[in-house]
Protein backbone atom coordinates (compact mmCIF):
# COMPACT_ATOMS: atom_id res chain seq x y z
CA UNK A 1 31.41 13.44 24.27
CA UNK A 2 31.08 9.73 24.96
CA UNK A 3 28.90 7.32 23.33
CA UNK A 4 27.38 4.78 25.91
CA UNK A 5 27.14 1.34 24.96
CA UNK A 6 23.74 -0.13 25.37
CA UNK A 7 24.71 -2.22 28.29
CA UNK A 8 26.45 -0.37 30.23
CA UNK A 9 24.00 2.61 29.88
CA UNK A 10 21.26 0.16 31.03
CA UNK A 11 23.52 -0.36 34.22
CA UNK A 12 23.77 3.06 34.77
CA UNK A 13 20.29 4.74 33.41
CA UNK A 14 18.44 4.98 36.80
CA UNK A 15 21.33 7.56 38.33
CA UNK A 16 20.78 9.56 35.04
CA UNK A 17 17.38 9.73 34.56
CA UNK A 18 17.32 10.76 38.22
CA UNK A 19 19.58 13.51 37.50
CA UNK A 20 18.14 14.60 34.27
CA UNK A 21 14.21 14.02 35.22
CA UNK A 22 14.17 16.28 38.36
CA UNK A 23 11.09 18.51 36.66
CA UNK A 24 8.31 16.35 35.78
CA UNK A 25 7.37 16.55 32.21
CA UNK A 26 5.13 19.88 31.70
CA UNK A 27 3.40 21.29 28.72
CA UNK A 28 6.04 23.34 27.06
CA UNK A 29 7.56 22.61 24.44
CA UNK A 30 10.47 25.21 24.94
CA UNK A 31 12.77 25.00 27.37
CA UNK A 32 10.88 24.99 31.10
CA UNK A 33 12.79 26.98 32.56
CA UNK A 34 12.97 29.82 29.51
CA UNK A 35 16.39 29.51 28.99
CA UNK A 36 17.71 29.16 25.43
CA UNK A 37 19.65 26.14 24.84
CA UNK A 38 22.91 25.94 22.94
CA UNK A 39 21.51 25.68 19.41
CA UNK A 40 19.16 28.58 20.45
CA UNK A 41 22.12 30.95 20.85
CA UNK A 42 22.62 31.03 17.18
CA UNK A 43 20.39 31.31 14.21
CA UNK A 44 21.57 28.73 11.86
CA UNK A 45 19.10 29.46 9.63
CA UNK A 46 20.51 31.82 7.13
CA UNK A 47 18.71 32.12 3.89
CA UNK A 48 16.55 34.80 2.41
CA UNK A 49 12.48 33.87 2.76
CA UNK A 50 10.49 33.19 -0.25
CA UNK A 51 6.80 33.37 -0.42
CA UNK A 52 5.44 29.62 -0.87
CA UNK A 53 1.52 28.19 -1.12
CA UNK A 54 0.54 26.48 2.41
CA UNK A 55 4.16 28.01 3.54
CA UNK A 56 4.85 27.93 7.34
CA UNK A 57 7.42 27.61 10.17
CA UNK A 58 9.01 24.87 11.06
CA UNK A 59 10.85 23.64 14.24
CA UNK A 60 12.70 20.29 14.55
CA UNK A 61 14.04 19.68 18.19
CA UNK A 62 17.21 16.56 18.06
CA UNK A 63 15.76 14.52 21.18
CA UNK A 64 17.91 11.05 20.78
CA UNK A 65 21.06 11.05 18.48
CA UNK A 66 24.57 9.42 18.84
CA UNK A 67 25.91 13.16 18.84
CA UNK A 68 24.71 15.84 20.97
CA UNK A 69 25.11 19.85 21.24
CA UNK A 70 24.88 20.17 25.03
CA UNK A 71 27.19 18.36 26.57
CA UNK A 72 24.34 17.65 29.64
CA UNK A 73 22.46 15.38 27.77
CA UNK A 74 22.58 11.71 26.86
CA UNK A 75 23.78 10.59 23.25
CA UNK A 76 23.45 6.62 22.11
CA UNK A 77 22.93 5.29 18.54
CA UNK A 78 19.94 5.98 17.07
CA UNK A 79 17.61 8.94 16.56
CA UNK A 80 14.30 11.05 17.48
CA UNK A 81 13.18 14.63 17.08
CA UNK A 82 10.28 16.85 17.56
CA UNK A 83 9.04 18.63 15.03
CA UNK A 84 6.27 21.51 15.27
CA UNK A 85 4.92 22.67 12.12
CA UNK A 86 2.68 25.48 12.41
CA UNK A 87 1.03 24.49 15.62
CA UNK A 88 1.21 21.02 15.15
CA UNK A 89 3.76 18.86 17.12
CA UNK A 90 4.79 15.20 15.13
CA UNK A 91 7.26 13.16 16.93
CA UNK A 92 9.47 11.66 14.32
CA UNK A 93 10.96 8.72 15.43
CA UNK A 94 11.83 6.79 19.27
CA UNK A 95 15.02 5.87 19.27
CA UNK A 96 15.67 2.46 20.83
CA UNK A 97 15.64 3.53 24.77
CA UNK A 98 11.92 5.05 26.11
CA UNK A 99 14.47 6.78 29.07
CA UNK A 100 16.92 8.34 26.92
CA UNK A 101 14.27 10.11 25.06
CA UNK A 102 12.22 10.88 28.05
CA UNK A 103 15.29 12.05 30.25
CA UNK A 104 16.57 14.07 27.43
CA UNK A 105 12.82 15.35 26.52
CA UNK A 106 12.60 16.26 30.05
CA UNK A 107 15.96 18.51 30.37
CA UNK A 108 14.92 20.26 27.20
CA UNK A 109 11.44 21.24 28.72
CA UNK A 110 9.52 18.67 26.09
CA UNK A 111 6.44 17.29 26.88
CA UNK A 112 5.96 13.96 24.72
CA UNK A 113 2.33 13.91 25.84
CA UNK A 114 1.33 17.04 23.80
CA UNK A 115 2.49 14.99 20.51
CA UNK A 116 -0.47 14.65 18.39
CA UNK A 117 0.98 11.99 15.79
CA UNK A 118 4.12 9.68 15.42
CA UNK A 119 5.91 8.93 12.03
CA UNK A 120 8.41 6.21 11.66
CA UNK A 121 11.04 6.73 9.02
CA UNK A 122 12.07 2.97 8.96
CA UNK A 123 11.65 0.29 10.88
CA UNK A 124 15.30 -0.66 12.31
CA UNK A 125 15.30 -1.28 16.26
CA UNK A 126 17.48 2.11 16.91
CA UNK A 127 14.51 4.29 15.78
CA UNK A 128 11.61 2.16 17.27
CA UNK A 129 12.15 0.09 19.94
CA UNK A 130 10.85 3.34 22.40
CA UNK A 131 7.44 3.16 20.81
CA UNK A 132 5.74 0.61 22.61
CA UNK A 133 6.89 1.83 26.62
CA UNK A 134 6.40 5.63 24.88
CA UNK A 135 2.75 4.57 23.40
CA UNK A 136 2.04 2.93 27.13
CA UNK A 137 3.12 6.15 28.81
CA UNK A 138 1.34 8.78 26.95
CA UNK A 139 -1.78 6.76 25.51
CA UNK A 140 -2.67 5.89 22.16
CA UNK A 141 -1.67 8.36 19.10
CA UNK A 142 -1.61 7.81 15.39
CA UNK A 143 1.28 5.97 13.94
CA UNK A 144 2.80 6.57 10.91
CA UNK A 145 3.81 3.59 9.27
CA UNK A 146 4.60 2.47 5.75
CA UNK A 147 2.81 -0.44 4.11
CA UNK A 148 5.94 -1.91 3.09
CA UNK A 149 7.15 -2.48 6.87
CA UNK A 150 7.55 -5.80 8.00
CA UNK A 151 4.21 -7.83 8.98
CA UNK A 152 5.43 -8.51 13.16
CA UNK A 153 6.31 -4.85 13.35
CA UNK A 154 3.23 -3.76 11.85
CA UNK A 155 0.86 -5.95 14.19
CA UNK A 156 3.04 -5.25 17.59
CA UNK A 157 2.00 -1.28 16.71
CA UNK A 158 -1.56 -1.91 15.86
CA UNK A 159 -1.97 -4.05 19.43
CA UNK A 160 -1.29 -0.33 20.80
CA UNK A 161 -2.82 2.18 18.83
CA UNK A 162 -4.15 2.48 15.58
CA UNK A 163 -2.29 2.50 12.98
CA UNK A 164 -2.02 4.53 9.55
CA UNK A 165 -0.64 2.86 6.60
CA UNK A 166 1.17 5.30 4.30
CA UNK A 167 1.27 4.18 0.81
CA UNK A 168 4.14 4.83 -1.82
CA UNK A 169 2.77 7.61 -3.25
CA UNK A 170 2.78 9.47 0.15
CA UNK A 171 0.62 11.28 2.59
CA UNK A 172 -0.51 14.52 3.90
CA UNK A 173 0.16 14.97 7.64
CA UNK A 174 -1.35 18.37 7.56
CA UNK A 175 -1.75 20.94 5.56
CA UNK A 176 1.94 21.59 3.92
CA UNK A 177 3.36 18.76 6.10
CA UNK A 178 4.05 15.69 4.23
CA UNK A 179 5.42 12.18 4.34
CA UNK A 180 7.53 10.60 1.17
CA UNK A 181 6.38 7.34 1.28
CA UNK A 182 8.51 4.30 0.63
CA UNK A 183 11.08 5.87 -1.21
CA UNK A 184 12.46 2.47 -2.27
CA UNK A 185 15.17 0.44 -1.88
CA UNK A 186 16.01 -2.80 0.00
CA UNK A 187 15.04 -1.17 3.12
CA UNK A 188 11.52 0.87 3.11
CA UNK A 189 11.87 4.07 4.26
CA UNK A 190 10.01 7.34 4.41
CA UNK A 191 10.87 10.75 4.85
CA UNK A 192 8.80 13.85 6.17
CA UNK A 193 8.80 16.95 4.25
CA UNK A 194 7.64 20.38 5.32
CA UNK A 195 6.45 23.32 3.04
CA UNK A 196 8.10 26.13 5.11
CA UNK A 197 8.41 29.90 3.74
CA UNK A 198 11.91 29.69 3.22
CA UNK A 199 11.66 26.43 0.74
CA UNK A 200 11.21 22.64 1.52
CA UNK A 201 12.74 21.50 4.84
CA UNK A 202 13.32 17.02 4.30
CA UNK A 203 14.01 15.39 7.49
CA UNK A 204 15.24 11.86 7.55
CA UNK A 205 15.67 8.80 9.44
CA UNK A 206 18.85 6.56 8.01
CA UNK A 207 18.17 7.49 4.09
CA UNK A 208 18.60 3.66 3.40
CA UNK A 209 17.78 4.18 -0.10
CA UNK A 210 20.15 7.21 -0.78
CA UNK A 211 19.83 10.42 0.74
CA UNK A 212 20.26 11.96 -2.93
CA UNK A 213 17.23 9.44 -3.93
CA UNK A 214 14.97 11.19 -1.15
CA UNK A 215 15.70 14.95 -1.61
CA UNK A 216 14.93 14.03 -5.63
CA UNK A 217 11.81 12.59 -4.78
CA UNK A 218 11.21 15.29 -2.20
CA UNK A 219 11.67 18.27 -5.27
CA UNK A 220 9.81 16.49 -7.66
CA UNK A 221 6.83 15.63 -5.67
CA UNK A 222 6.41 18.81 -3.91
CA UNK A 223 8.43 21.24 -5.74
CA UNK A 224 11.30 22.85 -4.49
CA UNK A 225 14.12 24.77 -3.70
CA UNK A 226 15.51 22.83 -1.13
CA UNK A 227 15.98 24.67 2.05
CA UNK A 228 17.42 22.51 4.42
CA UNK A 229 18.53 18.42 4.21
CA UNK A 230 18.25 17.09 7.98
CA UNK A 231 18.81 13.55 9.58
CA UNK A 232 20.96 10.63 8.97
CA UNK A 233 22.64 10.45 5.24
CA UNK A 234 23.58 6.73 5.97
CA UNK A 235 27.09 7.40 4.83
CA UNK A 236 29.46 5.68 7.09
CA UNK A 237 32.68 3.77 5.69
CA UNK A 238 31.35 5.30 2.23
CA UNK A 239 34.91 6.43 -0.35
CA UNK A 240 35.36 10.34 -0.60
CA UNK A 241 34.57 10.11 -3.97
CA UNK A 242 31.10 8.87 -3.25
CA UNK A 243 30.68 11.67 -0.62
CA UNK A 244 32.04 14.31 -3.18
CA UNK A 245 29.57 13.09 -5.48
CA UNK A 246 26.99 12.93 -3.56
CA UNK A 247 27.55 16.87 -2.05
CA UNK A 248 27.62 17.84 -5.85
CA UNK A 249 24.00 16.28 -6.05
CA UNK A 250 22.73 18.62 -3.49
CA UNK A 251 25.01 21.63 -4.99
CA UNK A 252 22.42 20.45 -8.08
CA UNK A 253 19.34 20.07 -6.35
CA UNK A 254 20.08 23.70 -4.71
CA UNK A 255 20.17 22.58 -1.41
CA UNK A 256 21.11 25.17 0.96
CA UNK A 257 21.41 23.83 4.62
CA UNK A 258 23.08 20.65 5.38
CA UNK A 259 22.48 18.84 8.77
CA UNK A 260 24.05 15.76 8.90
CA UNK A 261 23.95 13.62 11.92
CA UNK A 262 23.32 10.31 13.31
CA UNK A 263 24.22 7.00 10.50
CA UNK A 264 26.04 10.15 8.40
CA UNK A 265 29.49 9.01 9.48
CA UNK A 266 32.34 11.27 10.92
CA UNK A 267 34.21 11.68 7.89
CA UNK A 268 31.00 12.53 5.83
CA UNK A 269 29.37 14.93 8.35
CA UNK A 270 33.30 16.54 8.07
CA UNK A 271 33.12 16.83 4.20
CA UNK A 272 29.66 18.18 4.24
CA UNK A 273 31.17 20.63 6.75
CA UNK A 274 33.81 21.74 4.91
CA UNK A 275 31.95 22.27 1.51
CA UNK A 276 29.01 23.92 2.63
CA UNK A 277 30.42 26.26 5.35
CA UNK A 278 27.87 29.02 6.63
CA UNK A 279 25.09 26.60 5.30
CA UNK A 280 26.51 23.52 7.58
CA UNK A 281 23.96 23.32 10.53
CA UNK A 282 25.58 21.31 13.56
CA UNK A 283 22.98 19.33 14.76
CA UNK A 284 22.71 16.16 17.94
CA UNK A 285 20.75 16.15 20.76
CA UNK A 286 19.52 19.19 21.95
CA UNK A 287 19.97 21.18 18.84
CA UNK A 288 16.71 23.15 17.69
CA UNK A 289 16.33 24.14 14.37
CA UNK A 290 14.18 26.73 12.84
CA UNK A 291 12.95 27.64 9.01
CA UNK A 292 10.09 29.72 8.16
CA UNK A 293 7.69 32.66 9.03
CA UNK A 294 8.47 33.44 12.76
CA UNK A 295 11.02 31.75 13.59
């Protein structure tokens, strides 16, 4: 798998979105043509169900990462996935590129237009700059945005749509479904956190203030165990020791699934690999993974 610079995947973007875009984007969000994908073929998802308050199923579907797991689709840095969470479809983050994420979107059977919210996790150009085209395509829809983002990034949103501020302490997307809030650090960032029936599912952007930081905040506030730890760690160039400290921290926390991708770093996503084994998910574009009743 190659990752394609920015400019020279600008040069060549119409010849793959022609290839990739041949169905128009339709109202499934499965696969169009009913074929399981890659990451359908196996059930990651390993762990024995628990019976949780405002529990539910959760689906998270990789739609722009610098890693993918079918080889047909386009990777480039940054990230953006799906998630549905008991009937309720969130698009969490852009990516930088509005046709990357509709080209891969469109050979995964998506249909962006059925999202009913958007959350940004931080406000770096690699996980935004696809809002604006993406807002202008499918028409106003409530963005998620945290109070601490910067002023100009704020206002170009709220010329689009309306914005909704999250504060620190939080928010409720729906029922069970919930965003962190700033959770600090020199870079505000939030994560979302779902209630699923098999434990707390935390899906981030970067984790600029410590991925460790976020799952905390994410047990403390809504109660664990942890199911599953999703998203960029922000690891990259970080020492081994760090990394083995930092896996201990989940061993603590009772994490069970790891999926590392995106800012996580080779060598990190590797050690994460290696120490969790059956409870490593591989995740990139494409992958779709599954936690809770009915999945």
């Amino acid at each position: 798998m190659t990752l394609i610079p920015r400019t020279l995947f600008r040069a060549v973007l119409p010849a793959v979105v022609a290839l990739l875009a041949a169905p128009p984007l339709h109202a499934a969000l499965e696969r169009a043509d009913g074929r399981p994908s890659a990451a359908d073929s196996t059930d990651p998802i390993r762990t024995e169900r628990t019976d949780r308050h405002q529990a539910g199923s959760i689906e998270i579907t990789v739609l722009f990462d610098n890693y993918a797991v079918e080889q047909e689709l386009v990777t480039a840095w940054g990230f953006a996935a799906l998630v549905r969470f008991n009937g309720h479809a969130v698009l969490f983050d852009t990516g930088f590129d509005e046709d990357i994420l509709l080209a891969n979107a469109n050979a995964l059977g998506v249909d962006l237009a059925g999202i009913e919210a958007i959350v940004i996790s931080h406000a770096h150009s690699d996980h935004v700059d696809a809002l604006p085209p993406l807002l202008g395509r499918i028409g106003p829809r409530p963005v998620y945005l945290l109070e601490a983002f910067p002023i100009s990034f704020r206002e170009m949103v709220s010329q689009r749509c309306e914005p909704v501020m999250v504060p620190d302490a939080g928010i409720d997307l729906f029922e069970g479904l919930h965003l962190t809030g700033n959770a600090g650090g020199s870079i505000p960032e939030q994560a979302l956190v779902a209630e699923s029936s098999e434990g707390l599912v935390v899906l981030t952007g970067c984790a600029h203030p410590g991925i460790l930081r976020i799952v905390r905040l994410a047990a403390e506030r809504y109660g664990g165990p942890i199911h599953l730890v999703m998203g960029g760690y922000h690891l990259g160039g970080q020492p081994m020791s760090s990394i083995e400290e930092l896996i201990e921290g989940f061993r603590e926390l009772g994490v069970a699934l790891v999926a590392p991708t995106h800012c996580t770093g080779d060598e990190a996503i590797a050690a994460f690999r290696e120490a969790y084994g059956d409870g490593f998910v591989k995740v990139g574009v494409g992958a779709v993974v599954r936690a809770g009743r009915g999945r």
